[in-house]
C-alpha atoms as a PDB file:
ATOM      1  CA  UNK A   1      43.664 -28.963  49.341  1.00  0.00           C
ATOM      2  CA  UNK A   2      41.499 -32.434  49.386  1.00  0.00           C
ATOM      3  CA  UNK A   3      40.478 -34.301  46.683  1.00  0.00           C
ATOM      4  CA  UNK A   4      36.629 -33.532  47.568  1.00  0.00           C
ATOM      5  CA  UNK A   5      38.216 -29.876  47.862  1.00  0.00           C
ATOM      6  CA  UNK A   6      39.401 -30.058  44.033  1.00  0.00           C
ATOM      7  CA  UNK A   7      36.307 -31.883  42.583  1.00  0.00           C
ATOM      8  CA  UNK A   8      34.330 -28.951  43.686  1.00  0.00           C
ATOM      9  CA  UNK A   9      36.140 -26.580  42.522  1.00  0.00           C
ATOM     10  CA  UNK A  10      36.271 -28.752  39.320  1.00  0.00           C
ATOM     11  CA  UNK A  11      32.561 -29.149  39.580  1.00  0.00           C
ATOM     12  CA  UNK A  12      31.687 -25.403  39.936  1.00  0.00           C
ATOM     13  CA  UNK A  13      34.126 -24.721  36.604  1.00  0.00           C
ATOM     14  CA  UNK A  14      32.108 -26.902  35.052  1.00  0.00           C
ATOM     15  CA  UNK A  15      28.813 -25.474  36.356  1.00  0.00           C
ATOM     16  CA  UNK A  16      30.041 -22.219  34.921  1.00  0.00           C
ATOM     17  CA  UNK A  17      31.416 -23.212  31.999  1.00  0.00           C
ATOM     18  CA  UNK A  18      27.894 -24.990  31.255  1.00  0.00           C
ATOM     19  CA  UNK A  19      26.138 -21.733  31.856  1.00  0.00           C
ATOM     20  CA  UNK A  20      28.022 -19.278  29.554  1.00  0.00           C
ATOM     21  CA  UNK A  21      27.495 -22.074  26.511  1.00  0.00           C
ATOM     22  CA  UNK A  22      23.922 -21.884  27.608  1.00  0.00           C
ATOM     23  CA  UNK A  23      23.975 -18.115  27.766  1.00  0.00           C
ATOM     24  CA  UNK A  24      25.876 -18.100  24.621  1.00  0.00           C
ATOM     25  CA  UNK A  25      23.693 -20.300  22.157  1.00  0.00           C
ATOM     26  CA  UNK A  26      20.830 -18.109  23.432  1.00  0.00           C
ATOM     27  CA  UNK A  27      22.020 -14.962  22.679  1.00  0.00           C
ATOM     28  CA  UNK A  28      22.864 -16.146  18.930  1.00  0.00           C
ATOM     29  CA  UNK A  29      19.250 -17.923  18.855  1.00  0.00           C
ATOM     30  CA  UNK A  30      18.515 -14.229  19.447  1.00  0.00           C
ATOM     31  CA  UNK A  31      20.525 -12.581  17.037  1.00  0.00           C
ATOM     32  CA  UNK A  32      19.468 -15.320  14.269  1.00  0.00           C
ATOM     33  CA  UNK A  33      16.116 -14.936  15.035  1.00  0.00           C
ATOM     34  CA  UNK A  34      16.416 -11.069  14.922  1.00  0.00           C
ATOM     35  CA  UNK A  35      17.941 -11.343  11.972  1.00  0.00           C
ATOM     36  CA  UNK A  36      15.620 -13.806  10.023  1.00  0.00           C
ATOM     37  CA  UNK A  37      13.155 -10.983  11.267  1.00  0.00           C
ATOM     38  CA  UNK A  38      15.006  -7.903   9.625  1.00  0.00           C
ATOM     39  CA  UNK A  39      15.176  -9.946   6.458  1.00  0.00           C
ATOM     40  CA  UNK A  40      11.775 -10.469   6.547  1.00  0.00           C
ATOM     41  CA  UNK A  41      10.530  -7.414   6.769  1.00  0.00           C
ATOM     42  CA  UNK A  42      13.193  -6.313   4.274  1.00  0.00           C
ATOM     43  CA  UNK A  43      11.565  -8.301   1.729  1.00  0.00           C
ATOM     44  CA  UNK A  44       8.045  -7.827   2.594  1.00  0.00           C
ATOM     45  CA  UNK A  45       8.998  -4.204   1.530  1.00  0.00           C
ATOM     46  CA  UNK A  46      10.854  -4.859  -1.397  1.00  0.00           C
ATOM     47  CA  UNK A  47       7.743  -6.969  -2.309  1.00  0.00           C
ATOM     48  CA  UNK A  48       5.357  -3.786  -1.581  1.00  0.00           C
ATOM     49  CA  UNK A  49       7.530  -1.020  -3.505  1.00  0.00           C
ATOM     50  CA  UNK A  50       7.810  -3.761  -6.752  1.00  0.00           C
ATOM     51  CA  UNK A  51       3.876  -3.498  -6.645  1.00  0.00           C
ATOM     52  CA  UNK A  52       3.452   0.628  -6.484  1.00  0.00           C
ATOM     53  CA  UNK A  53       6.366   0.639  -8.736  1.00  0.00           C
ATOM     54  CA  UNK A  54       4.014  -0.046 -11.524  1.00  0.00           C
ATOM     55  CA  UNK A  55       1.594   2.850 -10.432  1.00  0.00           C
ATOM     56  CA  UNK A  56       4.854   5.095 -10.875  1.00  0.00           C
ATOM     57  CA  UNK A  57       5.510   4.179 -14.069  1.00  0.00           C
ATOM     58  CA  UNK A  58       2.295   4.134 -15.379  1.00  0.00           C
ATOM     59  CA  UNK A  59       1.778   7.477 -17.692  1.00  0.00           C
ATOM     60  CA  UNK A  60      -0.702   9.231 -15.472  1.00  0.00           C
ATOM     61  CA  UNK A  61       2.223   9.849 -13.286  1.00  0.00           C
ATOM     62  CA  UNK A  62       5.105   9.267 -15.472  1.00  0.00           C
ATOM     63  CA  UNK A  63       4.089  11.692 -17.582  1.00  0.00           C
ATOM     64  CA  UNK A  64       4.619  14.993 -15.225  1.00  0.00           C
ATOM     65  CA  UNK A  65       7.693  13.011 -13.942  1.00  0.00           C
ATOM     66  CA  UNK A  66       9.558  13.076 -17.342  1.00  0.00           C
ATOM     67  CA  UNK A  67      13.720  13.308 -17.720  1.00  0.00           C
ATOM     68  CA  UNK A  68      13.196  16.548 -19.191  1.00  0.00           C
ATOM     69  CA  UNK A  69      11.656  19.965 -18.324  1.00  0.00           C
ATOM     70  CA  UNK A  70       8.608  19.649 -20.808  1.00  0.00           C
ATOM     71  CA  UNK A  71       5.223  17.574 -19.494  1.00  0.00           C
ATOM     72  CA  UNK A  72       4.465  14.150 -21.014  1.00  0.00           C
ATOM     73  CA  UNK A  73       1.045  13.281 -22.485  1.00  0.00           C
ATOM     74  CA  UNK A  74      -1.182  10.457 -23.735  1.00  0.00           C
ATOM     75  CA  UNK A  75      -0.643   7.193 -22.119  1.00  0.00           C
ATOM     76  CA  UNK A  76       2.241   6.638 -24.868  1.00  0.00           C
ATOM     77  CA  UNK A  77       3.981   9.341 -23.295  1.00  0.00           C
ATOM     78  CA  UNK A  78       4.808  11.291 -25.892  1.00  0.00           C
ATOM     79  CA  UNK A  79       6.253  15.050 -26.013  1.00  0.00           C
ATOM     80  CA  UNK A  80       3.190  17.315 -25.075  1.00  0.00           C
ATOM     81  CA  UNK A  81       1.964  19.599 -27.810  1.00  0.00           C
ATOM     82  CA  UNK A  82       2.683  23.045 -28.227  1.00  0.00           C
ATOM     83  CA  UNK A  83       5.831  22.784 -26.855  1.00  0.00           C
ATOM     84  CA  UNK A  84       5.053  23.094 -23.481  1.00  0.00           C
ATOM     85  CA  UNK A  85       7.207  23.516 -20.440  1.00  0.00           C
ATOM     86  CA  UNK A  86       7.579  23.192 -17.024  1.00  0.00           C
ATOM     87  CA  UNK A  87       9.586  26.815 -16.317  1.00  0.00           C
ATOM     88  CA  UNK A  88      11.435  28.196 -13.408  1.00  0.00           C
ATOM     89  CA  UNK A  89       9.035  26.838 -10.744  1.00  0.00           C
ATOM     90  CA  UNK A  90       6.865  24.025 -12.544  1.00  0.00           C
ATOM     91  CA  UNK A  91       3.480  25.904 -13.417  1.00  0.00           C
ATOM     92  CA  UNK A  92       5.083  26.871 -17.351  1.00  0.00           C
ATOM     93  CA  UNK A  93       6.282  29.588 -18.717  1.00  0.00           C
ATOM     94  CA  UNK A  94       4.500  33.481 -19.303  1.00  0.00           C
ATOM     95  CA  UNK A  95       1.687  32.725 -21.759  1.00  0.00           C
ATOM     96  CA  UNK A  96       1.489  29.348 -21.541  1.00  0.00           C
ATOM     97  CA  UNK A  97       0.722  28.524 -17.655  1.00  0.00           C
ATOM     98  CA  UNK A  98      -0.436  24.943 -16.942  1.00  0.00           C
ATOM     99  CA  UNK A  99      -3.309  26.095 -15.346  1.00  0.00           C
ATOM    100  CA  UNK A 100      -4.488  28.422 -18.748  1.00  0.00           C
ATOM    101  CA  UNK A 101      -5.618  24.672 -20.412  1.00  0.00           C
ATOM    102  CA  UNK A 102      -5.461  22.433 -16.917  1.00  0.00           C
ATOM    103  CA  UNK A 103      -8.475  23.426 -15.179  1.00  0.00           C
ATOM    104  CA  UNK A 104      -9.515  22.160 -11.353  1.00  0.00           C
ATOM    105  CA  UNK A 105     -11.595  19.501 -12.995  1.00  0.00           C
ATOM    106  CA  UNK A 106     -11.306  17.610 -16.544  1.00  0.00           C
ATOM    107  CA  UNK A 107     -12.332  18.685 -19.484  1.00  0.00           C
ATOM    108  CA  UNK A 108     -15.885  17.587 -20.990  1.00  0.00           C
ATOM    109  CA  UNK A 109     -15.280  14.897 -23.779  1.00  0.00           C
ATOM    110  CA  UNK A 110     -12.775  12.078 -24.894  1.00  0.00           C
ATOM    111  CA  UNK A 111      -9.330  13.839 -24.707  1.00  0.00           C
ATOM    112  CA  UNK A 112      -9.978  17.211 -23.685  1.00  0.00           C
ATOM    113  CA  UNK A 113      -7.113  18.757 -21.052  1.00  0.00           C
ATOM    114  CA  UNK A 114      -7.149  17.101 -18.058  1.00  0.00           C
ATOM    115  CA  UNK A 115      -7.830  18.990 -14.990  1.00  0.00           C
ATOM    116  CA  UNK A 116      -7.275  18.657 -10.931  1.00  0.00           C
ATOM    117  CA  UNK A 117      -6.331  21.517  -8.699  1.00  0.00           C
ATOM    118  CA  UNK A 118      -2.860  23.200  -8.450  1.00  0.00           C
ATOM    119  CA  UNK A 119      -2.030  20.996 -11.795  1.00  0.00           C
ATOM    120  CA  UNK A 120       2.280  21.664 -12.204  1.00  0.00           C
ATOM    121  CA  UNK A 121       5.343  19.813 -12.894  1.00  0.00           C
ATOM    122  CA  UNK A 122       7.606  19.305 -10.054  1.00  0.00           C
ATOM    123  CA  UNK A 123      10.072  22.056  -9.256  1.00  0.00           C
ATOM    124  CA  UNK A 124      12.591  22.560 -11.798  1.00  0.00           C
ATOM    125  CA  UNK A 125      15.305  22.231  -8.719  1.00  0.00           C
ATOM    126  CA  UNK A 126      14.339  18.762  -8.102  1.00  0.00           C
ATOM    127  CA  UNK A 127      12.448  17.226 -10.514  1.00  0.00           C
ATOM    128  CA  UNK A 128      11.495  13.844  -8.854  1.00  0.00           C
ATOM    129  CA  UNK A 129      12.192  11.895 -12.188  1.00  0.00           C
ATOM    130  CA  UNK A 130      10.255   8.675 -12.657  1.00  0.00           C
ATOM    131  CA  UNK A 131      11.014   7.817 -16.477  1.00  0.00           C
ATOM    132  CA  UNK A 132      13.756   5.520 -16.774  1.00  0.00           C
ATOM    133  CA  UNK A 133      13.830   4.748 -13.386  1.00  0.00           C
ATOM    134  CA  UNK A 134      14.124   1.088 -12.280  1.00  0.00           C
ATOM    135  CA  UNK A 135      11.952  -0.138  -8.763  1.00  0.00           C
ATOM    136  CA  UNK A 136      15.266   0.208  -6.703  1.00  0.00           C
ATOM    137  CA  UNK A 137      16.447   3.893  -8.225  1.00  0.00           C
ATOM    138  CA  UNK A 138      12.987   5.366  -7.855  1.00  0.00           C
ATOM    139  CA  UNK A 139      12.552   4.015  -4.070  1.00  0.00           C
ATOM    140  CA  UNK A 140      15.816   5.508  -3.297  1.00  0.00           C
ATOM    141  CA  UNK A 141      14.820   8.671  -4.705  1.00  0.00           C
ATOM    142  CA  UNK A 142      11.478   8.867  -3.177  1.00  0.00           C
ATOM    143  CA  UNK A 143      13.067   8.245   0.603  1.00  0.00           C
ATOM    144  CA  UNK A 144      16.049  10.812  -0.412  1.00  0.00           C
ATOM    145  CA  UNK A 145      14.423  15.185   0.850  1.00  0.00           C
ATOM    146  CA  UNK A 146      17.400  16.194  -0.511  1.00  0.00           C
ATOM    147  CA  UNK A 147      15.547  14.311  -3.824  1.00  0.00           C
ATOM    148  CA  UNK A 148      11.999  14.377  -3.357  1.00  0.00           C
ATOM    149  CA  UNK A 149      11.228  17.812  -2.284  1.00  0.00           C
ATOM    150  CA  UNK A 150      12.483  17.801   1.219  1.00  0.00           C
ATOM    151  CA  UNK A 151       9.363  15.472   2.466  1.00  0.00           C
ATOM    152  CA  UNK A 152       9.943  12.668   5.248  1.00  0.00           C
ATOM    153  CA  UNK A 153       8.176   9.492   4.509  1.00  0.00           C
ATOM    154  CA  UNK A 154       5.006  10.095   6.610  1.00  0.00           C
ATOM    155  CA  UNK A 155       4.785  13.493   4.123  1.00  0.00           C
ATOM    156  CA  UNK A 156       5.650  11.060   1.176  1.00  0.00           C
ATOM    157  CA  UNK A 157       2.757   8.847   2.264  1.00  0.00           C
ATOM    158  CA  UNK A 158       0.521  11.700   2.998  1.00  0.00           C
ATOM    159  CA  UNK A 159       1.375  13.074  -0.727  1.00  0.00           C
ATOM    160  CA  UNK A 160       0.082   9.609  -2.595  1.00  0.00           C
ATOM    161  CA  UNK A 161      -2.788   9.363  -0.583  1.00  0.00           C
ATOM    162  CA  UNK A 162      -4.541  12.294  -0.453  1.00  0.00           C
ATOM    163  CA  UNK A 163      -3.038  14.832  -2.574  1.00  0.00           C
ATOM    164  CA  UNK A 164      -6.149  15.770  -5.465  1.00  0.00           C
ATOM    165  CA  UNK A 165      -3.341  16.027  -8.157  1.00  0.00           C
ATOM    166  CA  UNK A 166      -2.408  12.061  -7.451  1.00  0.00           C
ATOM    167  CA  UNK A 167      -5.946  11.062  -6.607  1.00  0.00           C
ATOM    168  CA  UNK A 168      -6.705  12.349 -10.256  1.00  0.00           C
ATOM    169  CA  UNK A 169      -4.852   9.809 -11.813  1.00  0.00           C
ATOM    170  CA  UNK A 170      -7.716   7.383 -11.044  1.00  0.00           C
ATOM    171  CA  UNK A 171      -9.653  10.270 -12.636  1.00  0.00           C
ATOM    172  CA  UNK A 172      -8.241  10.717 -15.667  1.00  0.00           C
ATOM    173  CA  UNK A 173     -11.166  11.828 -18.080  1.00  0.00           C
ATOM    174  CA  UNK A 174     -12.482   9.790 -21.093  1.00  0.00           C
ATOM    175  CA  UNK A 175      -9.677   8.501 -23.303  1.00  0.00           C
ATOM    176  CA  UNK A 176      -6.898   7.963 -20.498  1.00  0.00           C
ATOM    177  CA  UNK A 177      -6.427   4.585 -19.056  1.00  0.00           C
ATOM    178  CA  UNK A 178      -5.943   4.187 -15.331  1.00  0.00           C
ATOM    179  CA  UNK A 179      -3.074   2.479 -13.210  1.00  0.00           C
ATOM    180  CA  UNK A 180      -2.738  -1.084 -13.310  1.00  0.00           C
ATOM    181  CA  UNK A 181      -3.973  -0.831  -9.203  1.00  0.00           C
ATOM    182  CA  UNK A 182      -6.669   0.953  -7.178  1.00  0.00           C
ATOM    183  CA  UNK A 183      -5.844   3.774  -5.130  1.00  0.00           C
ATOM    184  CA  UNK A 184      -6.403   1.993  -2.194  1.00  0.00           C
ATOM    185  CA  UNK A 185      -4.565  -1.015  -3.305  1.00  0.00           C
ATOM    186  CA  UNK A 186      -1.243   1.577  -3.979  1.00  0.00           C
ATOM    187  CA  UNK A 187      -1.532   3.320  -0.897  1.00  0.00           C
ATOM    188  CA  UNK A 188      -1.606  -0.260   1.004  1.00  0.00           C
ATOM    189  CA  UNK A 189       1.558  -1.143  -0.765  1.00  0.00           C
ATOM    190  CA  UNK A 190       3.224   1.992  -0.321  1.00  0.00           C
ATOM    191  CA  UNK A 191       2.425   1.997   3.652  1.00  0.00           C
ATOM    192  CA  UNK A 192       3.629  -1.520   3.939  1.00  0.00           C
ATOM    193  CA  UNK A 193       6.707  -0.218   2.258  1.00  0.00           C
ATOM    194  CA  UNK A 194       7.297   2.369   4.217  1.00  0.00           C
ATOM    195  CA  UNK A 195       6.233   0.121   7.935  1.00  0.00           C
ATOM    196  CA  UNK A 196       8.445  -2.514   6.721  1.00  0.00           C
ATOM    197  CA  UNK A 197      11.990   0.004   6.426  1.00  0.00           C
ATOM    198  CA  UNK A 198      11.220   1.480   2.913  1.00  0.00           C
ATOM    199  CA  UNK A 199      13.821  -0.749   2.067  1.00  0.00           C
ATOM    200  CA  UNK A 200      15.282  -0.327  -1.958  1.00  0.00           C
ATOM    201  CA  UNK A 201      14.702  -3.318  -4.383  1.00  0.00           C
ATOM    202  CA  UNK A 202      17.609  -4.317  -5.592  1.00  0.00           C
END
């Protein structure tokens, strides 16, 4: 073999050598950029859920979310009166049905029984809790069906935005306050959630 023989070869080593470090810094210029990405959007949902959080926890939907199986009331979501209950499937117990007081509209006058269509508690076998819950335990839970009543999260998003029983929190009659957002203000944060991964503060 010649000397111009072996600086060739030499030369094309090189050559490749040159090429998979290219090839390689690319490739983790990729991944870091895909990465950077996925965190974003990570956070850009975290960021979205923190703001519907507060709709959660506000009492117009705390309060038929309770830890118990008796309805909250009033927006210092205390026990409601009478001793009422949500029963084997949600609607109350014989005699006292949610529906004998909770009409499909509210009541006339400051404090009368509030009223929307197909007014219940959730079912008894999952009860979709949101007192107690912190941003990260409730997102979980909503994105769980084996803990949110078997719904994906298109059905989820379908539920908050046009279901009459969750638009009637920004109805609630004379005496009850409203969320802290609009309706149209939760249901953007709640589909950026959801676009974004429906990712779980922490």
């Amino acid at each position: 073999m010649t000397n111009t023989q072996k600086y060739s070869g030499l030369a094309r080593l090189g050559l490749i050598a040159s090429i998979w470090i290219f090839i390689t810094l690319v490739l983790n210029l990729v991944s870091a950029q895909q990465q950077n990405e996925e965190q974003n959007k990570a956070d850009i949902s975290r960021a979205a859920f923190e703001k519907a959080y507060k709709v959660f926890i506000h009492p117009r939907c705390l309060n038929c979310h309770p830890t118990g199986s008796a309805p909250l009331q009033s927006d210092k979501s205390i026990p409601h009166a009478m001793r009422v209950q949500g029963g084997k499937n949600g609607k109350g117990i014989p005699g006292m049905k949610c529906t004998a007081c909770h009409q499909k509209t509210n009541g006339i006058g400051k404090h009368m029984p509030p009223g929307a269509p197909n007014w219940h508690l959730p079912h008894p076998s999952m009860p979709l809790v949101f007192q107690g819950k912190t941003a990260g335990q409730l997102a979980k839970q909503l994105k769980d069906p084996k803990h949110n009543g078997g719904k994906t999260l298109e059905q989820i998003f379908e539920h908050v935005s046009s279901d009459p029983l969750v638009l009637w929190g920004w109805n609630p009659g004379k005496g009850r306050t409203k969320p802290p957002l609009s309706h149209k203000e939760f249901v953007h944060y709640m589909k950026i959630w959801i676009e974004n991964g429906a990712v779980a503060p922490k």
